[in-house]
C-alpha atoms as a PDB file:
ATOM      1  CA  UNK A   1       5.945 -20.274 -31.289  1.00  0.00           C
ATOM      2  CA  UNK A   2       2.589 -19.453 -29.508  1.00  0.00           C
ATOM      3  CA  UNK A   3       2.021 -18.244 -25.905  1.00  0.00           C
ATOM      4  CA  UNK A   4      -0.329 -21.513 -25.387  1.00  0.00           C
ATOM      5  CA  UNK A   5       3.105 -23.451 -25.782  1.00  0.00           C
ATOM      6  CA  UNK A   6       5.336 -22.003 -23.448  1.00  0.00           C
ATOM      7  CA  UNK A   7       2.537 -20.405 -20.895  1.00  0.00           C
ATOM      8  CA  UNK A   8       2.121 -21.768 -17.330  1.00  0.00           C
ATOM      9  CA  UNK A   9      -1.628 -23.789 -17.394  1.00  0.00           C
ATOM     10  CA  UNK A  10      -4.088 -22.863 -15.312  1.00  0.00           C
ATOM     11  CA  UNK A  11      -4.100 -25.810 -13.353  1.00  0.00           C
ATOM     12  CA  UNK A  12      -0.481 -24.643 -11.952  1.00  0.00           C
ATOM     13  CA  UNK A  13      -1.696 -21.354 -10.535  1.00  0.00           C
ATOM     14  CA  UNK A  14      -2.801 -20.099  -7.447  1.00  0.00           C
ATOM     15  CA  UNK A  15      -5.895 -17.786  -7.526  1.00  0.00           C
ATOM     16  CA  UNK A  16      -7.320 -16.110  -4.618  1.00  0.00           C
ATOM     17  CA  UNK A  17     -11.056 -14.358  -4.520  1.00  0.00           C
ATOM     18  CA  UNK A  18     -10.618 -10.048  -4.803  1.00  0.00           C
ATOM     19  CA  UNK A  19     -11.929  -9.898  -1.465  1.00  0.00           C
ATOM     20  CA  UNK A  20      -9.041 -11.789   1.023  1.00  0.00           C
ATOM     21  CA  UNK A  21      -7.109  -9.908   2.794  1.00  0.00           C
ATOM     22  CA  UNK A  22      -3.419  -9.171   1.987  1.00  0.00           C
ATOM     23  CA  UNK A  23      -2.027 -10.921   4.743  1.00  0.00           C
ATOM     24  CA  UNK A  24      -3.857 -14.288   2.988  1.00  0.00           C
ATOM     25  CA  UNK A  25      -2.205 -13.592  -0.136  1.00  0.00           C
ATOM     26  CA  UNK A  26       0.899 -13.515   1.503  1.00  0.00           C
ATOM     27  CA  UNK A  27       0.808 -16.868   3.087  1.00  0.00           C
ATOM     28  CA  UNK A  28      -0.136 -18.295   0.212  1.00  0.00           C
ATOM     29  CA  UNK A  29       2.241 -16.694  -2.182  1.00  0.00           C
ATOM     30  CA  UNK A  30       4.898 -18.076   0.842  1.00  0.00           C
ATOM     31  CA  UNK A  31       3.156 -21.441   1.050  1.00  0.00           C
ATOM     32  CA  UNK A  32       3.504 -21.993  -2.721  1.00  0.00           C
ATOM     33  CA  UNK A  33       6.682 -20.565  -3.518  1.00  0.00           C
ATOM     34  CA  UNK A  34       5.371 -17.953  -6.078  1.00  0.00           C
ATOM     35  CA  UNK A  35       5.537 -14.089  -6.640  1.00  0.00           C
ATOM     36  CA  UNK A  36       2.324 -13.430  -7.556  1.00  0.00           C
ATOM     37  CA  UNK A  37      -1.492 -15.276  -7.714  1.00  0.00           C
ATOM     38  CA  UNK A  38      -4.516 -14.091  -9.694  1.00  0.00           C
ATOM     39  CA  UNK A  39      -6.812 -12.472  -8.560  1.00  0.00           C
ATOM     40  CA  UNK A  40     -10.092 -13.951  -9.343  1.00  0.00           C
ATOM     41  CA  UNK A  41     -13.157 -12.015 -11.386  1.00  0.00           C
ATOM     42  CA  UNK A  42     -16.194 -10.454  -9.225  1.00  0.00           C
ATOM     43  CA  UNK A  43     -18.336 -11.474 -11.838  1.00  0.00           C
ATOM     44  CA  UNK A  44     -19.117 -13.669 -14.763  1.00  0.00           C
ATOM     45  CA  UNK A  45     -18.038  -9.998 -17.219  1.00  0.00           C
ATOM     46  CA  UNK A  46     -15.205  -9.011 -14.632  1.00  0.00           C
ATOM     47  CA  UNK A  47     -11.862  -8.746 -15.027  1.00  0.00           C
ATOM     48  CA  UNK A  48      -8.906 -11.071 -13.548  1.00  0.00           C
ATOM     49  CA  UNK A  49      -5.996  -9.330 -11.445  1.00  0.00           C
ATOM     50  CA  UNK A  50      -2.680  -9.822 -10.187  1.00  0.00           C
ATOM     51  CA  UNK A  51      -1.350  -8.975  -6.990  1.00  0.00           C
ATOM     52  CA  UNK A  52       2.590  -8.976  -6.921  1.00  0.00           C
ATOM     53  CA  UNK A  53       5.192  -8.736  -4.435  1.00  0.00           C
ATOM     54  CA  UNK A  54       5.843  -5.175  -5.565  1.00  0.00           C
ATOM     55  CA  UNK A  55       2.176  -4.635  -5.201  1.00  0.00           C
ATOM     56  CA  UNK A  56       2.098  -5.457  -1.794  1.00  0.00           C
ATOM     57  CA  UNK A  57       5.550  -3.626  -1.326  1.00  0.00           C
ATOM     58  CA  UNK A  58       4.140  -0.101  -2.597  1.00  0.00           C
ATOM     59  CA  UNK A  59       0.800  -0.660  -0.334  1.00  0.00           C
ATOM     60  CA  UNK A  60       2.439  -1.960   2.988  1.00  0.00           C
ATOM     61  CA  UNK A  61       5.777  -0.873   3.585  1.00  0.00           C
ATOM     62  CA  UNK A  62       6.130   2.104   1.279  1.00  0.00           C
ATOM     63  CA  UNK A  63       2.459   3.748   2.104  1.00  0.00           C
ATOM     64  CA  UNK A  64       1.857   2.012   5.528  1.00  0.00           C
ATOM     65  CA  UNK A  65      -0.866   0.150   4.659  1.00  0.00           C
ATOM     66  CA  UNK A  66      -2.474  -2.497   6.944  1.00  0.00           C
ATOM     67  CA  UNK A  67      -1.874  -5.888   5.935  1.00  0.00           C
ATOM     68  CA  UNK A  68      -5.626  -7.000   7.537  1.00  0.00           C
ATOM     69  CA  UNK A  69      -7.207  -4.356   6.824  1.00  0.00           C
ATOM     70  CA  UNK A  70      -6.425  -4.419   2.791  1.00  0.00           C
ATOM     71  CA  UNK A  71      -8.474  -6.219   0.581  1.00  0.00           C
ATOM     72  CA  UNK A  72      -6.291  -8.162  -2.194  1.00  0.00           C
ATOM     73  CA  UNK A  73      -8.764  -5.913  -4.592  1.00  0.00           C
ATOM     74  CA  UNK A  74      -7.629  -2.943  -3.546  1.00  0.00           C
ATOM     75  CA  UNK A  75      -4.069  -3.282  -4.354  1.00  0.00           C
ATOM     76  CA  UNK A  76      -3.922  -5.799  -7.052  1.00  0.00           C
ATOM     77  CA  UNK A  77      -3.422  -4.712 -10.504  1.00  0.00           C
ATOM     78  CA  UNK A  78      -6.633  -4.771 -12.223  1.00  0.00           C
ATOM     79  CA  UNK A  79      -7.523  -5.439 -14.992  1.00  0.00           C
ATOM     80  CA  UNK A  80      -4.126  -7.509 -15.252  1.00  0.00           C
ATOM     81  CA  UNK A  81      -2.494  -6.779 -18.782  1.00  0.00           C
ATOM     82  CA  UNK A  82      -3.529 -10.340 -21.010  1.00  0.00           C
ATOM     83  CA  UNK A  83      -2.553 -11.821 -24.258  1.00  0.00           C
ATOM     84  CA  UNK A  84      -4.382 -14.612 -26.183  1.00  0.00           C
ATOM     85  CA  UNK A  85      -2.963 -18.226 -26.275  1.00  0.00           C
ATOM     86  CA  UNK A  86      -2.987 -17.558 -29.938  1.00  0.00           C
ATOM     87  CA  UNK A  87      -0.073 -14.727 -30.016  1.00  0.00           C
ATOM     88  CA  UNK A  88       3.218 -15.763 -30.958  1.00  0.00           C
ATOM     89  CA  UNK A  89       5.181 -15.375 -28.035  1.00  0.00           C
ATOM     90  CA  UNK A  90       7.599 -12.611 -29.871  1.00  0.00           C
ATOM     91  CA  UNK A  91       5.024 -10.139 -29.664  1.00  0.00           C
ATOM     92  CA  UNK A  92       3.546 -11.014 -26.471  1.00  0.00           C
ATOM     93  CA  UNK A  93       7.806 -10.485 -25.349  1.00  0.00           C
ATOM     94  CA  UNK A  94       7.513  -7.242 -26.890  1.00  0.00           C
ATOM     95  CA  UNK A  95       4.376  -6.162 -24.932  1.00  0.00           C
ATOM     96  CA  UNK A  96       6.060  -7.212 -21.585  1.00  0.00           C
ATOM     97  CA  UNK A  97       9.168  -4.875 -22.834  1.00  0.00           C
ATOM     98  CA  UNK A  98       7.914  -2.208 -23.630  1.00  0.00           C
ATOM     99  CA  UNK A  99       5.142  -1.831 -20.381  1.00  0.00           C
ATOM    100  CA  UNK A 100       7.929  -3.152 -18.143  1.00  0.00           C
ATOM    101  CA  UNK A 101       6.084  -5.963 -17.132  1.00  0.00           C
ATOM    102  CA  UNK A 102       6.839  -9.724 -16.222  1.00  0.00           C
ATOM    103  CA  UNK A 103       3.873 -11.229 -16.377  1.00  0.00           C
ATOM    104  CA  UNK A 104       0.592 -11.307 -18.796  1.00  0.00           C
ATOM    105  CA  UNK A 105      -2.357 -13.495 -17.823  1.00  0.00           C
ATOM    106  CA  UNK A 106      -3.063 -15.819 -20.650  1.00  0.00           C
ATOM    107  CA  UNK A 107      -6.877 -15.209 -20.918  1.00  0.00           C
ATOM    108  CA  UNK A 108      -9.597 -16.091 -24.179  1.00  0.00           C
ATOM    109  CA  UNK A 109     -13.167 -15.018 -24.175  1.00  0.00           C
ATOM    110  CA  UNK A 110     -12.261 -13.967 -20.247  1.00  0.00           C
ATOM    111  CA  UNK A 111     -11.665 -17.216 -19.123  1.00  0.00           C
ATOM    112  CA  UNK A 112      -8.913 -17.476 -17.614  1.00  0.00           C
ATOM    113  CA  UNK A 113      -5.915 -20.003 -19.588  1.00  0.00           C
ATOM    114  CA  UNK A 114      -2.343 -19.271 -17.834  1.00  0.00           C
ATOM    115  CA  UNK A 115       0.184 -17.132 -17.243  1.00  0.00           C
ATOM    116  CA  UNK A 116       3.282 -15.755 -18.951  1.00  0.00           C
ATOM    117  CA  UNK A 117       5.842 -14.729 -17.677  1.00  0.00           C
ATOM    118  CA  UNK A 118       9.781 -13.281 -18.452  1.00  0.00           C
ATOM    119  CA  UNK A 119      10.553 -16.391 -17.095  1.00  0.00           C
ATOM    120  CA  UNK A 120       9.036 -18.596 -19.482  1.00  0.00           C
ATOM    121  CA  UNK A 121      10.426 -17.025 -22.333  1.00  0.00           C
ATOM    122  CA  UNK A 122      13.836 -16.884 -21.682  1.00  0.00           C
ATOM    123  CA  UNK A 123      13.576 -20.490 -20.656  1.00  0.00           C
ATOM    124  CA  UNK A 124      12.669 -21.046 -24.204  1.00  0.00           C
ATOM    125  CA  UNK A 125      15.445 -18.626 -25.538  1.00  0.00           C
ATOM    126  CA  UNK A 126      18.402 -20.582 -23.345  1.00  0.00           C
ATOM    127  CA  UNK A 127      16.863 -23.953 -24.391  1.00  0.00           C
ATOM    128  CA  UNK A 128      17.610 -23.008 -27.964  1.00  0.00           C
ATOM    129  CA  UNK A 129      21.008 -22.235 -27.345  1.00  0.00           C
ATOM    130  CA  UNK A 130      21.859 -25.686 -25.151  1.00  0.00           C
END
């Protein structure tokens, strides 16, 4: 099975521009119900992010960072680790493993295509066993 079949479209994700602040990440990431949003390219040969909950954990409360005074660029993970929508999703499983990861932007000729995420996959894995 490929990642383009089980990924989360890009339609269904929230991405935010590099330069917001953390505290607008947070609301949205509240409003929207999500753990993490992507964190949009500076320019046409940048790279995407991802800004995580653990992300904003290490720069706020564990480093006493200003939520206001952070840029979403300066904490987010970037570049974001990516697979094609091409990989089988086995290997793409494997990647997330063994980086300790949960997520991998879905991303072809950097544009961006979805998300995957542990999630997704075992969703797949406990649909097989139904």
């Amino acid at each position: 099975m490929l990642v383009e079949n089980v990924m989360t479209p890009k339609k269904k994700l929230i991405v935010i521009s590099p330069m917001s602040t953390v505290r607008e990440a947070l609301k949205l990431m509240k409003e929207h119900k999500v753990r993490s949003v992507i964190v949009d390219k500076n320019t046409e040969d940048g790279a995407y992010g991802l800004l995580t909950f653990k992300n904003i954990l290490q720069s706020i409360v564990a480093e006493d960072g200003d939520i206001d005074l952070l840029n979403v660029y300066d904490i987010a993970t970037t570049p974001a680790f990516s697979v094609s929508a091409k990989l089988d999703v086995k290997y793409a499983a494997r990647m997330m493993v063994q980086n300790s990861i949960k997520r991998l932007l879905v991303i072809d000729n950097n544009e961006l295509y979805g998300i995957l995420t542990m999630t997704d996959i075992i969703g797949i894995l406990m649909d097989s066993v139904e």
